[in-house]
C-alpha atoms as a PDB file:
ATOM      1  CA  UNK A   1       7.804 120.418-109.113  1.00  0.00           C
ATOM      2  CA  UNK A   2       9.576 123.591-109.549  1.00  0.00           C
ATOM      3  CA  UNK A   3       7.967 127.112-109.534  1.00  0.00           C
ATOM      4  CA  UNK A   4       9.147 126.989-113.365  1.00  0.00           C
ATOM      5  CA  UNK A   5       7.107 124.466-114.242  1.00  0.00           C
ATOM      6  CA  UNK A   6       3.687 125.879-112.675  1.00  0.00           C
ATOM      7  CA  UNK A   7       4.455 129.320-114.413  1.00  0.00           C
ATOM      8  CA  UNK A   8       1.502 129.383-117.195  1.00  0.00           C
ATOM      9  CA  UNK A   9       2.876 129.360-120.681  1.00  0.00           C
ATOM     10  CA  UNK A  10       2.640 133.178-122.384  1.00  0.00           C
ATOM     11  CA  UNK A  11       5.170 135.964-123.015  1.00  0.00           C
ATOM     12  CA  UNK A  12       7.325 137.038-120.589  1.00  0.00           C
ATOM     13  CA  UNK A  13       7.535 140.283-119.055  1.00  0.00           C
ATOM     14  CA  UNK A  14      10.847 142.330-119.135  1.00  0.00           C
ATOM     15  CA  UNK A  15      11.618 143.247-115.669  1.00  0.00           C
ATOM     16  CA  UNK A  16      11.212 146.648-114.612  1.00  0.00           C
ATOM     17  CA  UNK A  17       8.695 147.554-117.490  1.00  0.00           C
ATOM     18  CA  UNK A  18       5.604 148.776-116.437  1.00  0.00           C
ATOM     19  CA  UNK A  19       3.326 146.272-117.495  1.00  0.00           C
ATOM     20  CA  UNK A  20      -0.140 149.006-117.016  1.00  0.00           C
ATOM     21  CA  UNK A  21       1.469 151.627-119.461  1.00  0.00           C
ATOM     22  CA  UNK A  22       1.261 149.889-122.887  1.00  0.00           C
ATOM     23  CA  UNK A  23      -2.228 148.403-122.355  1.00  0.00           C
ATOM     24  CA  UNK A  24      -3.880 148.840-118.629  1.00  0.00           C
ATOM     25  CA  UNK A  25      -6.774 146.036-120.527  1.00  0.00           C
ATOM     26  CA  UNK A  26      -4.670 143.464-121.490  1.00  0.00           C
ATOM     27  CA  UNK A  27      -2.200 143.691-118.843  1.00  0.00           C
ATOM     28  CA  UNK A  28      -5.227 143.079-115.889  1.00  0.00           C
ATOM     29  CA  UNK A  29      -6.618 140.620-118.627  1.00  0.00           C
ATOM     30  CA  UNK A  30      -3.404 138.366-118.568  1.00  0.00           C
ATOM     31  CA  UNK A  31      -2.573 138.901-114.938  1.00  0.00           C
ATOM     32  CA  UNK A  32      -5.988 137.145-114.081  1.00  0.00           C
ATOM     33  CA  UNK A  33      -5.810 134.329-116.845  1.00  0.00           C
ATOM     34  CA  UNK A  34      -2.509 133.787-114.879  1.00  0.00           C
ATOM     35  CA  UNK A  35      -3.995 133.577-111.634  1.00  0.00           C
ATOM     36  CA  UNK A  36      -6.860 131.663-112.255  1.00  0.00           C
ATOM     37  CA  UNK A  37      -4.314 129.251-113.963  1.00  0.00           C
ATOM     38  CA  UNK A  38      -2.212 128.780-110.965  1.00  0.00           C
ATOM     39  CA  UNK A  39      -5.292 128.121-108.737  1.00  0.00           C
ATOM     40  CA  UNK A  40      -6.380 125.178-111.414  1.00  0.00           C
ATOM     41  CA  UNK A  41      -2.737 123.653-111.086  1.00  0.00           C
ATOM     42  CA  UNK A  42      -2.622 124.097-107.430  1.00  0.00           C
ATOM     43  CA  UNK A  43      -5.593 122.169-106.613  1.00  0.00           C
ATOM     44  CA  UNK A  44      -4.780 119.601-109.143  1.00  0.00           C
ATOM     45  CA  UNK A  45      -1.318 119.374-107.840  1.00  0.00           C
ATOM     46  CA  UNK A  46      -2.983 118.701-104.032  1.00  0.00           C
ATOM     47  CA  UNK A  47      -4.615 115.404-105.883  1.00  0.00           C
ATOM     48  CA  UNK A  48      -1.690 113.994-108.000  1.00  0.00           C
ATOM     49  CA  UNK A  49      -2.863 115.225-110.991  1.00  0.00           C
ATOM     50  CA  UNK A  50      -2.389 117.700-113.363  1.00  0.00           C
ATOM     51  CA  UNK A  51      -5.022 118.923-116.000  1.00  0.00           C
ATOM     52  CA  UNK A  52      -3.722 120.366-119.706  1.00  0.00           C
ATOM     53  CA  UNK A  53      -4.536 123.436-118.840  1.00  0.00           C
ATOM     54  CA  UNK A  54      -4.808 126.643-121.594  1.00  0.00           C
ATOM     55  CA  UNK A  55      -2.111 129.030-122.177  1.00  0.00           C
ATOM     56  CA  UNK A  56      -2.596 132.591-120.743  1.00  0.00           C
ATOM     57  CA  UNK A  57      -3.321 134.042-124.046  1.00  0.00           C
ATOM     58  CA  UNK A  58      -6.387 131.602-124.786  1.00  0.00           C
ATOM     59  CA  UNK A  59      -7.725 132.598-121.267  1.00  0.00           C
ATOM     60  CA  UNK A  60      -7.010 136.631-122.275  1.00  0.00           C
ATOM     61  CA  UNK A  61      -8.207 136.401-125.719  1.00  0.00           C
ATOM     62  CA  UNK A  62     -11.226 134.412-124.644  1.00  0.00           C
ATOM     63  CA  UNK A  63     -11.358 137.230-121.500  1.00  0.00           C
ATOM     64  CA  UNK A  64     -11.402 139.886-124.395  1.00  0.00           C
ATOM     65  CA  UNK A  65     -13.839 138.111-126.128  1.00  0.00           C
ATOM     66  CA  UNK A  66     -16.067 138.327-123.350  1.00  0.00           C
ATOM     67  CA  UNK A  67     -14.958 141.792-122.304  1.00  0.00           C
ATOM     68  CA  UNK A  68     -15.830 143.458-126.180  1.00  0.00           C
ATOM     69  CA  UNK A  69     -19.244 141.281-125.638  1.00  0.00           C
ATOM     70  CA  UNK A  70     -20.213 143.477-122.742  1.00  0.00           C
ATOM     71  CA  UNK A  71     -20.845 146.299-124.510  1.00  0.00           C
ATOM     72  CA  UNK A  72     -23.057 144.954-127.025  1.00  0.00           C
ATOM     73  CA  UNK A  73     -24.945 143.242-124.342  1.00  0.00           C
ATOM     74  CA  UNK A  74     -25.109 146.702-122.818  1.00  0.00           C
ATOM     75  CA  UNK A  75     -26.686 148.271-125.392  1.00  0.00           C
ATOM     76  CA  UNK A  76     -29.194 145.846-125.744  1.00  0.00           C
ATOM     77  CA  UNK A  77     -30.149 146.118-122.335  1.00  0.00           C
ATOM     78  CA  UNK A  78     -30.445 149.461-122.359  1.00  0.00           C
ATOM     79  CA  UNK A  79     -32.643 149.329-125.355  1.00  0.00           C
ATOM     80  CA  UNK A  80     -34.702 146.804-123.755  1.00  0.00           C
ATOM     81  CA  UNK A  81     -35.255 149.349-121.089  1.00  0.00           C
ATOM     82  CA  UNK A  82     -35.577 152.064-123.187  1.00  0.00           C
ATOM     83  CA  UNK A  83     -38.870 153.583-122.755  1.00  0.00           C
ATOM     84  CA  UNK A  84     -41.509 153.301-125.496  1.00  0.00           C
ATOM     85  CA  UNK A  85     -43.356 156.361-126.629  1.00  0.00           C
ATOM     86  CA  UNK A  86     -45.825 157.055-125.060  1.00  0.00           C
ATOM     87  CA  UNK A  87     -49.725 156.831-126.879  1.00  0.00           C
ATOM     88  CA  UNK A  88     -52.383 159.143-126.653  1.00  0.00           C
ATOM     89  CA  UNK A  89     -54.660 157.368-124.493  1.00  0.00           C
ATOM     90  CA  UNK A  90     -58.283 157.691-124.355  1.00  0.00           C
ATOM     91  CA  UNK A  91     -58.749 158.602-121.010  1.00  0.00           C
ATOM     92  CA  UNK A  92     -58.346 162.568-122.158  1.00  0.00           C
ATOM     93  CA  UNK A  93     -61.119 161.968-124.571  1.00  0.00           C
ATOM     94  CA  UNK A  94     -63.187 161.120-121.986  1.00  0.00           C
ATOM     95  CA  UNK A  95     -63.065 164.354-119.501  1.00  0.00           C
ATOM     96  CA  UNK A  96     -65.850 166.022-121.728  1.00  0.00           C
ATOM     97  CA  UNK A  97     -68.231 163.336-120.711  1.00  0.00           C
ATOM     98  CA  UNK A  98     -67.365 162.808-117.557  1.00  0.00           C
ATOM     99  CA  UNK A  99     -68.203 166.328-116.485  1.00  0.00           C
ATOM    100  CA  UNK A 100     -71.012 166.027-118.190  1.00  0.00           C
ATOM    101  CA  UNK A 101     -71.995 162.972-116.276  1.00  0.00           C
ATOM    102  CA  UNK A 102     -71.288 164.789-112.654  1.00  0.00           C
ATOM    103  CA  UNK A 103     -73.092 167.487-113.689  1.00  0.00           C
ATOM    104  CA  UNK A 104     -76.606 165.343-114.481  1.00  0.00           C
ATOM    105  CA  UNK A 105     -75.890 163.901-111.346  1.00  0.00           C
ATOM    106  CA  UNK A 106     -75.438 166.860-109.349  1.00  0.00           C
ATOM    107  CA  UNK A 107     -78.393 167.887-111.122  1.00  0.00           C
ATOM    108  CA  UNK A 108     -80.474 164.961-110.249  1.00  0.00           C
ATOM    109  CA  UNK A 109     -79.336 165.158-106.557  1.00  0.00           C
ATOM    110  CA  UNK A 110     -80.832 168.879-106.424  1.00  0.00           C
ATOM    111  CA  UNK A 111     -84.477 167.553-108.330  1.00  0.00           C
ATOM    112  CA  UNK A 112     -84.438 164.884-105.571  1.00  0.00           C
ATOM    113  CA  UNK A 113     -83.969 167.405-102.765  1.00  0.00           C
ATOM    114  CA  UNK A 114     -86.465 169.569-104.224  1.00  0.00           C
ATOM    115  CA  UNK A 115     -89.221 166.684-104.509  1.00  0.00           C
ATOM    116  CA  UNK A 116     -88.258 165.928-100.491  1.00  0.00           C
ATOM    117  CA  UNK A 117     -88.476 169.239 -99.478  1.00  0.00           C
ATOM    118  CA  UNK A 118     -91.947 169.835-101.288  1.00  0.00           C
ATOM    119  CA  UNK A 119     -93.163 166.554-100.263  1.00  0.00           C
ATOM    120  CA  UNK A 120     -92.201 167.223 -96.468  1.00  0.00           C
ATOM    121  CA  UNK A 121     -95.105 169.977 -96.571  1.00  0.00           C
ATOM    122  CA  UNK A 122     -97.908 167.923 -97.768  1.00  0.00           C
ATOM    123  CA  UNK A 123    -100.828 168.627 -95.326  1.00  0.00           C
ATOM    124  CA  UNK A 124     -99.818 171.916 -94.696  1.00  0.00           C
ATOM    125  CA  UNK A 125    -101.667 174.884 -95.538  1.00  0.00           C
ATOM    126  CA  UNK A 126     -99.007 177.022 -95.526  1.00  0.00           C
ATOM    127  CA  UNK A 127     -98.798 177.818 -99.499  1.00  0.00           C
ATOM    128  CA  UNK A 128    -102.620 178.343 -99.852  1.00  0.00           C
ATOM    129  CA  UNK A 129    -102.667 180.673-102.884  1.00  0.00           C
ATOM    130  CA  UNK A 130     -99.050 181.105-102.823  1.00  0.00           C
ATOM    131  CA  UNK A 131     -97.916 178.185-105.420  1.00  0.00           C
ATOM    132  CA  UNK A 132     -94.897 179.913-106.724  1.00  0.00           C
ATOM    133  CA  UNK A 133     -93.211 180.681-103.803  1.00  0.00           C
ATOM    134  CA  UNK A 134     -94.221 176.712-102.502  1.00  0.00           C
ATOM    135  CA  UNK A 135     -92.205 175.599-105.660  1.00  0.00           C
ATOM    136  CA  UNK A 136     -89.335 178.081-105.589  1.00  0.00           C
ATOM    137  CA  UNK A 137     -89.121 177.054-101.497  1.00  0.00           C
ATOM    138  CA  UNK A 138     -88.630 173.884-102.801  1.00  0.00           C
ATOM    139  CA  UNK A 139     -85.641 174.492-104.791  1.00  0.00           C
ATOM    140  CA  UNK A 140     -84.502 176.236-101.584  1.00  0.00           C
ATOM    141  CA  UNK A 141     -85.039 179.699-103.138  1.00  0.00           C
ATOM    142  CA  UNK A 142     -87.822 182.376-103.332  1.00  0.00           C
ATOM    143  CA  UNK A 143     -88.350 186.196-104.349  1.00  0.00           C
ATOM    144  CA  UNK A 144     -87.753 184.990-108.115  1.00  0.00           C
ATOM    145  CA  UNK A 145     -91.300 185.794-109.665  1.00  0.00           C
ATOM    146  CA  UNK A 146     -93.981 187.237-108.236  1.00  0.00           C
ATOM    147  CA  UNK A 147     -96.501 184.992-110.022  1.00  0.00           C
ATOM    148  CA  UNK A 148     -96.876 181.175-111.607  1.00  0.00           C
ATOM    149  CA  UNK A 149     -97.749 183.006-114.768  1.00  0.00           C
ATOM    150  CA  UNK A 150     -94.572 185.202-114.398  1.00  0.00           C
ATOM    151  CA  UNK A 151     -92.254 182.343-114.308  1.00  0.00           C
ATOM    152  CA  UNK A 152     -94.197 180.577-117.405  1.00  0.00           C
ATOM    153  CA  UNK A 153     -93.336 183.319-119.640  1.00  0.00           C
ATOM    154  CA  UNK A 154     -89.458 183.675-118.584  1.00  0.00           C
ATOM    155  CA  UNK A 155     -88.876 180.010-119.365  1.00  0.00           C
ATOM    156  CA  UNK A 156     -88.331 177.781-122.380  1.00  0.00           C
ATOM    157  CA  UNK A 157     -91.184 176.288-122.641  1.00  0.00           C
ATOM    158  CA  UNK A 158     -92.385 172.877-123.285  1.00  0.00           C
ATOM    159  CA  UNK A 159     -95.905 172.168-124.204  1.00  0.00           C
ATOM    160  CA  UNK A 160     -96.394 168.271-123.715  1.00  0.00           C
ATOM    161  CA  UNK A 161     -97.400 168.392-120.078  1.00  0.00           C
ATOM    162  CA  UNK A 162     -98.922 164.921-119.386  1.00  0.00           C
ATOM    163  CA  UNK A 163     -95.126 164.089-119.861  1.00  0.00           C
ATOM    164  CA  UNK A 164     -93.582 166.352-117.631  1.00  0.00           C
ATOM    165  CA  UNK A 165     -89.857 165.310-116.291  1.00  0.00           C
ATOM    166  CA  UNK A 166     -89.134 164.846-112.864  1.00  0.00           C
ATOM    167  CA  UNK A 167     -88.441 168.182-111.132  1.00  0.00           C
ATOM    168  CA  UNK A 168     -90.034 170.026-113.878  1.00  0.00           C
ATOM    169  CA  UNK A 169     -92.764 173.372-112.999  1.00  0.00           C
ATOM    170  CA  UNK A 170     -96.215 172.626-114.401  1.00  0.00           C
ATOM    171  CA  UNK A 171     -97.971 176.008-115.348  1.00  0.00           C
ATOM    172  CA  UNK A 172    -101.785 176.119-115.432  1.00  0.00           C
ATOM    173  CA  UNK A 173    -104.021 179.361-116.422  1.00  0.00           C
ATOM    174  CA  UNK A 174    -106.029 179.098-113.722  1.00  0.00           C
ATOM    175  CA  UNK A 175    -106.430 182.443-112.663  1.00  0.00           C
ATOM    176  CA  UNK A 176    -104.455 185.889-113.840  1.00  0.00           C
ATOM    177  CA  UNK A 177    -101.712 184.375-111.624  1.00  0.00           C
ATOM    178  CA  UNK A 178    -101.843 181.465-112.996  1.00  0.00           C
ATOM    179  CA  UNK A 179    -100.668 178.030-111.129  1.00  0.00           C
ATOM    180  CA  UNK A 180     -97.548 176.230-110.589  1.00  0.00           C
ATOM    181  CA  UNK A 181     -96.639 172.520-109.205  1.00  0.00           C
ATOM    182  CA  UNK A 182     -93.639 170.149-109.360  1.00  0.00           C
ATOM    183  CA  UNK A 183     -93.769 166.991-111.881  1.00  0.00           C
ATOM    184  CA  UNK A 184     -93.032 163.874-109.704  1.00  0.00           C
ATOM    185  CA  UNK A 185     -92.330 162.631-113.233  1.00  0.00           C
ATOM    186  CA  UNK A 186     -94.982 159.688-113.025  1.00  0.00           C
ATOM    187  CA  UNK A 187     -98.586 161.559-114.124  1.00  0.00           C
ATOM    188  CA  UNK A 188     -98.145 163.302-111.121  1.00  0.00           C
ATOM    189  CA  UNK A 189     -97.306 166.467-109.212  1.00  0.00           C
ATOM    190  CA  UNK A 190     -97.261 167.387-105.842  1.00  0.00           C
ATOM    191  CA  UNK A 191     -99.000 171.138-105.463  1.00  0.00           C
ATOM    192  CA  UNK A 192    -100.153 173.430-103.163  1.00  0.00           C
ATOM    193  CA  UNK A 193    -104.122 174.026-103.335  1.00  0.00           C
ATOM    194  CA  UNK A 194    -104.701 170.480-103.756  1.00  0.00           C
ATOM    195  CA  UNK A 195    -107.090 169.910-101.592  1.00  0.00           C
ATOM    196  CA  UNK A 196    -106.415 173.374-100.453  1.00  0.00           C
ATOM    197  CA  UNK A 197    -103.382 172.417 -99.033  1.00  0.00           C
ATOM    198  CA  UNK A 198    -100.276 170.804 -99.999  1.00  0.00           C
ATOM    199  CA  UNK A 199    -100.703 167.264-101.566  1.00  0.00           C
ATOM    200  CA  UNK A 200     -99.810 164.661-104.429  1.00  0.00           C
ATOM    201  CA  UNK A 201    -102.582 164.736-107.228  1.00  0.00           C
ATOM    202  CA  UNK A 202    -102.961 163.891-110.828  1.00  0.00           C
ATOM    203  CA  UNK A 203    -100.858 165.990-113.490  1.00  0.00           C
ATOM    204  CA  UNK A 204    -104.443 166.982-115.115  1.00  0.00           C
ATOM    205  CA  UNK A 205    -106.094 167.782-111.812  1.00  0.00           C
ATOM    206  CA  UNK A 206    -105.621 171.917-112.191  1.00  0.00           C
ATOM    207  CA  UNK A 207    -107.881 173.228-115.282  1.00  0.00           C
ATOM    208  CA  UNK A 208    -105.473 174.742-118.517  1.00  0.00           C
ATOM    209  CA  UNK A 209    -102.375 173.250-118.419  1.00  0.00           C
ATOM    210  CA  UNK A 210    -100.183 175.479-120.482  1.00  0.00           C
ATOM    211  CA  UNK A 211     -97.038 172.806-120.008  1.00  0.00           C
ATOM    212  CA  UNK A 212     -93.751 172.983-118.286  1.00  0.00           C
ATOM    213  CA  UNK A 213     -90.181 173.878-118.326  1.00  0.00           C
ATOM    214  CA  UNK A 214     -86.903 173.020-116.557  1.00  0.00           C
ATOM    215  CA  UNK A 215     -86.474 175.133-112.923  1.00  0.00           C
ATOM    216  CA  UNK A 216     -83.742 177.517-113.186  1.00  0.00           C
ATOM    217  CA  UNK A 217     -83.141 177.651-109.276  1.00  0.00           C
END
């Protein structure tokens, strides 16, 4: 078989005519229909046979085909991956309450420490007659007040004292003074003078409870 008859059917080429400079597309286009064409026939020729094989401008129009698909398909990639806008989650809506939250439990931690600190004492007579500095020690301060009855009347007060919160100072008019101790939040408070010394008693155990109000150490 001659080189003639392998040559894949399609327009010829004028010698000497740059082939790129009309259309650089179409000319790569047919050049590789051609080529994959001769590779068919060659391996077909090795076994005997030869398929019908499609002219070069069936393989370049179905190559253009494919090449003015890839655009399209392009796009729609790219438009899968487009990003979506983006919602207003509620995460942001939530900051309010979680500071709120840290600070009740920062706040709780320092009750806690108070309670500890104050308990720690119990037995001691260290505080005998001095029940305001005992409760402002116990919020790791002092030198706020120099009396219980001081501190009762620079506080918001709260008059329901059997139900004291946790943390809370219990006033009592006791004496000109007055008397202070710090609600364990159950009935009970833990106090100086009880006992005459430092102790856990009943909420009702010092005479004239005035109430309580929040510690502002």
């Amino acid at each position: 078989m001659t080189a003639a008859a392998l040559r894949p059917a399609g327009p010829s080429v004028p010698r000497g005519v740059n082939v790129l400079a009309a259309n650089p597309v179409t000319t790569v286009l047919s050049l590789a229909a051609g080529a994959v064409g001769a590779a068919l026939v060659g391996g077909q020729a090795a076994q005997g046979s030869l398929p019908d094989l499609p002219s070069a401008s069936t393989v370049t129009a179905d190559l253009h085909l494919t090449a003015g698909a890839s655009p399209a398909s392009g796009s729609s990639a790219r438009t899968a991956m487009a990003p979506l806008s983006a919602e207003p989650t509620s995460a942001a809506a939530t900051v309010p309450e979680l500071t709120k939250a840290a600070g009740m439990q920062h706040q709780a931690q320092k009750i806690d420490s108070a309670v500890d600190r104050f308990e720690s004492k119990i037995g001691s007579t260290q505080y005998e007659n001095y029940c305001e500095r005992a409760v402002e020690n116990a919020y790791g301060t002092q030198h706020h007040y120099a009396s219980a009855i001081e501190d009762w009347h620079s506080q918001q007060q709260h008059s329901d004292w059997q139900h004291a919160p946790k943390g809370a100072m219990v006033f009592y008019d006791t004496s000109s003074d007055g008397h202070v101790a710090l609600s364990l939040g159950d009935g009970r408070v833990v106090s100086s003078s009880a006992h005459h010394q430092v102790g856990i008693v009943p909420v009702g155990y010092f005479q004239h409870p005035l109430g309580w109000a929040y510690a502002p150490y």
